[in-house]
N, C-alpha and C. Protein backbone atom coordinates (compact mmCIF):
# COMPACT_ATOMS: atom_id res chain seq x y z
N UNK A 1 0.80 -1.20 0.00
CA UNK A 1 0.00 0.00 0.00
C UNK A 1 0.85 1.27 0.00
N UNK A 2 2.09 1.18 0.80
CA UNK A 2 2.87 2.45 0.46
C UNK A 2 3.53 2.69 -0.52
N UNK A 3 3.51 2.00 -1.70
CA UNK A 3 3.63 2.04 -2.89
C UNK A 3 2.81 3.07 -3.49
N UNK A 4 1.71 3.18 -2.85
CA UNK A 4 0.45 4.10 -3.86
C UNK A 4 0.35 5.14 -3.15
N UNK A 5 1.28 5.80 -2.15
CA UNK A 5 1.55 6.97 -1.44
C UNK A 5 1.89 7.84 -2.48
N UNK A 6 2.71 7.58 -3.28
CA UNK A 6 3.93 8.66 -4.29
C UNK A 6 2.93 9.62 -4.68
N UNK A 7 1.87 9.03 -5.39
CA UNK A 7 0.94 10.05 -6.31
C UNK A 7 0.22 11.30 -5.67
N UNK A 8 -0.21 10.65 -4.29
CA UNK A 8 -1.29 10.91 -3.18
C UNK A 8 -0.14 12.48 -2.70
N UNK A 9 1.36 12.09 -2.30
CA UNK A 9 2.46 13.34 -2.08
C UNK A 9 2.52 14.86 -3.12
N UNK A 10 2.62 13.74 -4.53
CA UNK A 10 2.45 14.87 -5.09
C UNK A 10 1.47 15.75 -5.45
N UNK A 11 -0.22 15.31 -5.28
CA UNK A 11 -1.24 15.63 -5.49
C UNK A 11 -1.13 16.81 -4.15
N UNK A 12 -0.79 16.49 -3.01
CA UNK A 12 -0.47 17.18 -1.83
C UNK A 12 0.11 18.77 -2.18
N UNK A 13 1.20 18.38 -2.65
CA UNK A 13 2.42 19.57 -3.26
C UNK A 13 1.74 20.36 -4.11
N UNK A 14 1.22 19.98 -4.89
CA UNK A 14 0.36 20.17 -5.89
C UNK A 14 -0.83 21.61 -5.80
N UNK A 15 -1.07 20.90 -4.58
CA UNK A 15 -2.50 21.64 -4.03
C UNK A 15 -2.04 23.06 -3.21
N UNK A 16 -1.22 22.68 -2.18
CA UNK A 16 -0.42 23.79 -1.89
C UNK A 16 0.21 24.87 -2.52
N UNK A 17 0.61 24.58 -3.81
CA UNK A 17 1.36 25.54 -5.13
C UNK A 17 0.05 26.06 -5.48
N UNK A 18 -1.31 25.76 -5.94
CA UNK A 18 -1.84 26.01 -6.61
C UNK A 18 -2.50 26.93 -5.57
N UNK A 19 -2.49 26.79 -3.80
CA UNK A 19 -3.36 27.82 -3.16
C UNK A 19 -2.15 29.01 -3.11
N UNK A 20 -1.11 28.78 -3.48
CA UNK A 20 0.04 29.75 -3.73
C UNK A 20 -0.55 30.74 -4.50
N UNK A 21 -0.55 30.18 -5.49
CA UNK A 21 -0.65 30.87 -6.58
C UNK A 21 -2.12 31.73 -6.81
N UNK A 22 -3.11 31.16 -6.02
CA UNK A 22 -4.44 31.73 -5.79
C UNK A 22 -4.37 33.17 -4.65
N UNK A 23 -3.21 33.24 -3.55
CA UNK A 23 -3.03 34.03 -3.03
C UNK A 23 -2.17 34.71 -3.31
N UNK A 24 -1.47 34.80 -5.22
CA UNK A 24 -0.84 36.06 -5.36
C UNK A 24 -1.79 37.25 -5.94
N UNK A 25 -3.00 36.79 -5.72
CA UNK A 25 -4.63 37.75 -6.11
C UNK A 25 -4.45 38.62 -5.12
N UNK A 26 -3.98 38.52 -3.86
CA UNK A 26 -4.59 39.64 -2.43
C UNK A 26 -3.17 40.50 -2.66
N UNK A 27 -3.15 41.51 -1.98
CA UNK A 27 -1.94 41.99 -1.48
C UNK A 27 -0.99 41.55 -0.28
N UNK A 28 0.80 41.28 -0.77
CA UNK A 28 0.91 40.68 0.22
C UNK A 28 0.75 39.01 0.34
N UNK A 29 0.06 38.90 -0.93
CA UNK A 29 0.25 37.23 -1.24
C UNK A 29 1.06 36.80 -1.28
N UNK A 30 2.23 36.87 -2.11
CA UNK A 30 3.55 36.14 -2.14
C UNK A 30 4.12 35.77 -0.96
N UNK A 31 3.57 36.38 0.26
CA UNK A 31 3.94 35.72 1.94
C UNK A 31 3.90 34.54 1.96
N UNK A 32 2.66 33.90 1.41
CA UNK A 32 2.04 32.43 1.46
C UNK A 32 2.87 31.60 0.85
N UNK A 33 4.43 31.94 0.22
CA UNK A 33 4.82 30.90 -0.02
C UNK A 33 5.82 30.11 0.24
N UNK A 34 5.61 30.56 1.90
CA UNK A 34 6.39 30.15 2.99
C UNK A 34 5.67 28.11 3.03
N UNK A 35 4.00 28.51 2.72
CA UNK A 35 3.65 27.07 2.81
C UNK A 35 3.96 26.04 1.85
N UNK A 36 3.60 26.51 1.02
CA UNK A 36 4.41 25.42 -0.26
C UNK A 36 5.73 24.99 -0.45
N UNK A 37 6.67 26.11 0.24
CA UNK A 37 7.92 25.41 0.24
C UNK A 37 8.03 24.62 1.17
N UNK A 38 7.97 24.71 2.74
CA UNK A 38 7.80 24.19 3.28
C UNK A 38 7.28 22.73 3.39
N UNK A 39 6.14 22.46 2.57
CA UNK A 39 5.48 20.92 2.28
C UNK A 39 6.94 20.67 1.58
N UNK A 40 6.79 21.28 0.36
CA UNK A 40 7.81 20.50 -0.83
C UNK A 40 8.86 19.57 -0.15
N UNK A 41 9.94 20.54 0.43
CA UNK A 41 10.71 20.46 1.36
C UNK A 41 10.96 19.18 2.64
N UNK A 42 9.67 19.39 2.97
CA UNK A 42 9.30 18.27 3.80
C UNK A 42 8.79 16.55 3.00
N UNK A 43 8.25 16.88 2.38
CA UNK A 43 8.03 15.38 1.18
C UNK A 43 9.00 14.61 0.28
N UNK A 44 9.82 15.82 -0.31
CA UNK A 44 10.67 16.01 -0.92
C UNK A 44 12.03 15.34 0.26
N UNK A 45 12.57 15.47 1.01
CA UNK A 45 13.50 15.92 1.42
C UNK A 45 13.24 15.00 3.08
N UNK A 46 12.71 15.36 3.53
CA UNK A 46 12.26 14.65 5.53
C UNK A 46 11.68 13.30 5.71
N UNK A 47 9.98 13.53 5.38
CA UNK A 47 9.06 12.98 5.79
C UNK A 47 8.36 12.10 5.03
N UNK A 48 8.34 12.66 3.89
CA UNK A 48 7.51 12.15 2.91
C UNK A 48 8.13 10.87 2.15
N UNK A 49 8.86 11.07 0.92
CA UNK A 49 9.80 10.05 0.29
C UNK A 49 10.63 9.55 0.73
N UNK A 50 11.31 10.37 1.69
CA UNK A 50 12.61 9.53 2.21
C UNK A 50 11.95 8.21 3.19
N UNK A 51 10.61 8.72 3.94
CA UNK A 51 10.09 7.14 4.91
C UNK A 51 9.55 6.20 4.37
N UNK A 52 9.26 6.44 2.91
CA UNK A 52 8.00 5.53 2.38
C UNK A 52 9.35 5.00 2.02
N UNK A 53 10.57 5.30 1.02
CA UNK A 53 11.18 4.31 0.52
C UNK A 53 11.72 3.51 1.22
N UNK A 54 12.45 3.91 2.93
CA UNK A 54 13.04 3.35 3.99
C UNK A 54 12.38 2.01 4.37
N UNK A 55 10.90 2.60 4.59
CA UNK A 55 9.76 1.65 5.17
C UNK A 55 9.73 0.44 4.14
N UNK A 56 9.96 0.70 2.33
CA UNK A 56 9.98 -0.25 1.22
C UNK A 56 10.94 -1.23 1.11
N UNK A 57 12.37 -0.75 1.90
CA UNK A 57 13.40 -1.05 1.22
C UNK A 57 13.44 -2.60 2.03
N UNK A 58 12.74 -3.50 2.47
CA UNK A 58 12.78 -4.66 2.68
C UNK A 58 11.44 -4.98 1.65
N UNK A 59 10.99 -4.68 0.89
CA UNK A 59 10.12 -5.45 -0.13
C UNK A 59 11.14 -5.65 -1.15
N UNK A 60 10.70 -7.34 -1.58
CA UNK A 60 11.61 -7.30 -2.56
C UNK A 60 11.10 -7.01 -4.18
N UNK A 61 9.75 -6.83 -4.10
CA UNK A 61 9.43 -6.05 -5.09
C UNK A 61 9.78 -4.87 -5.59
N UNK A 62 9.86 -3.94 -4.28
CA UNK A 62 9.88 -2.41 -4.53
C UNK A 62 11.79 -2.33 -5.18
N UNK A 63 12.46 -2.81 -5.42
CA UNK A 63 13.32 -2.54 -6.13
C UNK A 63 12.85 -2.71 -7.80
N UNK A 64 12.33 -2.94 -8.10
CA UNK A 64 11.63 -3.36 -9.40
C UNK A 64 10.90 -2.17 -9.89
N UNK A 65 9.49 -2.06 -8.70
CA UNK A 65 8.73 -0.66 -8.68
C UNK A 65 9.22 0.58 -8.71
N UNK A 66 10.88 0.60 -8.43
CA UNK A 66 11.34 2.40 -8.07
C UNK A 66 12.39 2.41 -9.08
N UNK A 67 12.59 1.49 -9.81
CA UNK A 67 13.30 1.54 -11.35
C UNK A 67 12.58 1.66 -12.41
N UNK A 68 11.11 1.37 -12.31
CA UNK A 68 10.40 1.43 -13.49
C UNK A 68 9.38 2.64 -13.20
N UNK A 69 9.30 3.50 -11.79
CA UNK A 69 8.27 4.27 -11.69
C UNK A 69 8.72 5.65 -11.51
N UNK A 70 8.33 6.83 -11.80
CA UNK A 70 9.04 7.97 -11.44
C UNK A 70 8.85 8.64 -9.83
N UNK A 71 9.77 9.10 -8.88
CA UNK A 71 9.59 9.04 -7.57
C UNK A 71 8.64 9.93 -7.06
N UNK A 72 8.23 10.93 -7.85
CA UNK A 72 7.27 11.96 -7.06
C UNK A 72 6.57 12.25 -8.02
N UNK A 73 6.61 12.88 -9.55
CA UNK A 73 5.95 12.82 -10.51
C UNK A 73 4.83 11.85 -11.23
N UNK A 74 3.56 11.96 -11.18
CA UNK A 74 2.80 10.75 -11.92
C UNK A 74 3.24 10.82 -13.38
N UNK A 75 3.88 9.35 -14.30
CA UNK A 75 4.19 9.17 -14.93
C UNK A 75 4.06 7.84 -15.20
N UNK A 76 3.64 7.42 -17.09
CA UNK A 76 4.00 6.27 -17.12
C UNK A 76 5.02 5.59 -16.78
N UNK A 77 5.30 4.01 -16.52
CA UNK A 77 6.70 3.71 -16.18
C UNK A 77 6.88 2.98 -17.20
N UNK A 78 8.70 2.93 -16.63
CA UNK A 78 9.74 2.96 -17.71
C UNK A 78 9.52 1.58 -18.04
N UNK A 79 9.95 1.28 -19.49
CA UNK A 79 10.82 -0.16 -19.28
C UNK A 79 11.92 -0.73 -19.09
């Protein structure tokens, strides 16, 4: 199941950029993008990818799954 996290992260990141970008409408918006980096940062980098792959790295599938899949981006996979 933590296999099907990746998409769910970036949909996350995703959402955050896009309320970014909805609060460069007010004055003083560009403050807000203390939050989006922050997630990125954290998914990217801490919490997010770095535990799901840690938590994977005794499946012996998921070496298979993280050569053929892209790590944060939804994308077809490779062959």
């Amino acid at each position: 199941m933590a296999i099907l996290e990746a998409p769910k992260l970036f949909g996350e990141v995703l959402q955050w950029w896009g309320i970014f970008v909805i609060a460069l409408s007010v004055e003083n918006g560009w403050v807000s993008i203390i939050g989006p980096l922050t997630i990125t940062v954290l998914i990217l980098k801490i919490s997010g990818i770095p535990l799901l792959e840690k938590k994977m790295e005794t499946n012996l599938e998921f070496s298979e799954y993280k050569r053929k899949t892209s790590v944060f981006i939804p994308l077809p996979p490779r062959k």
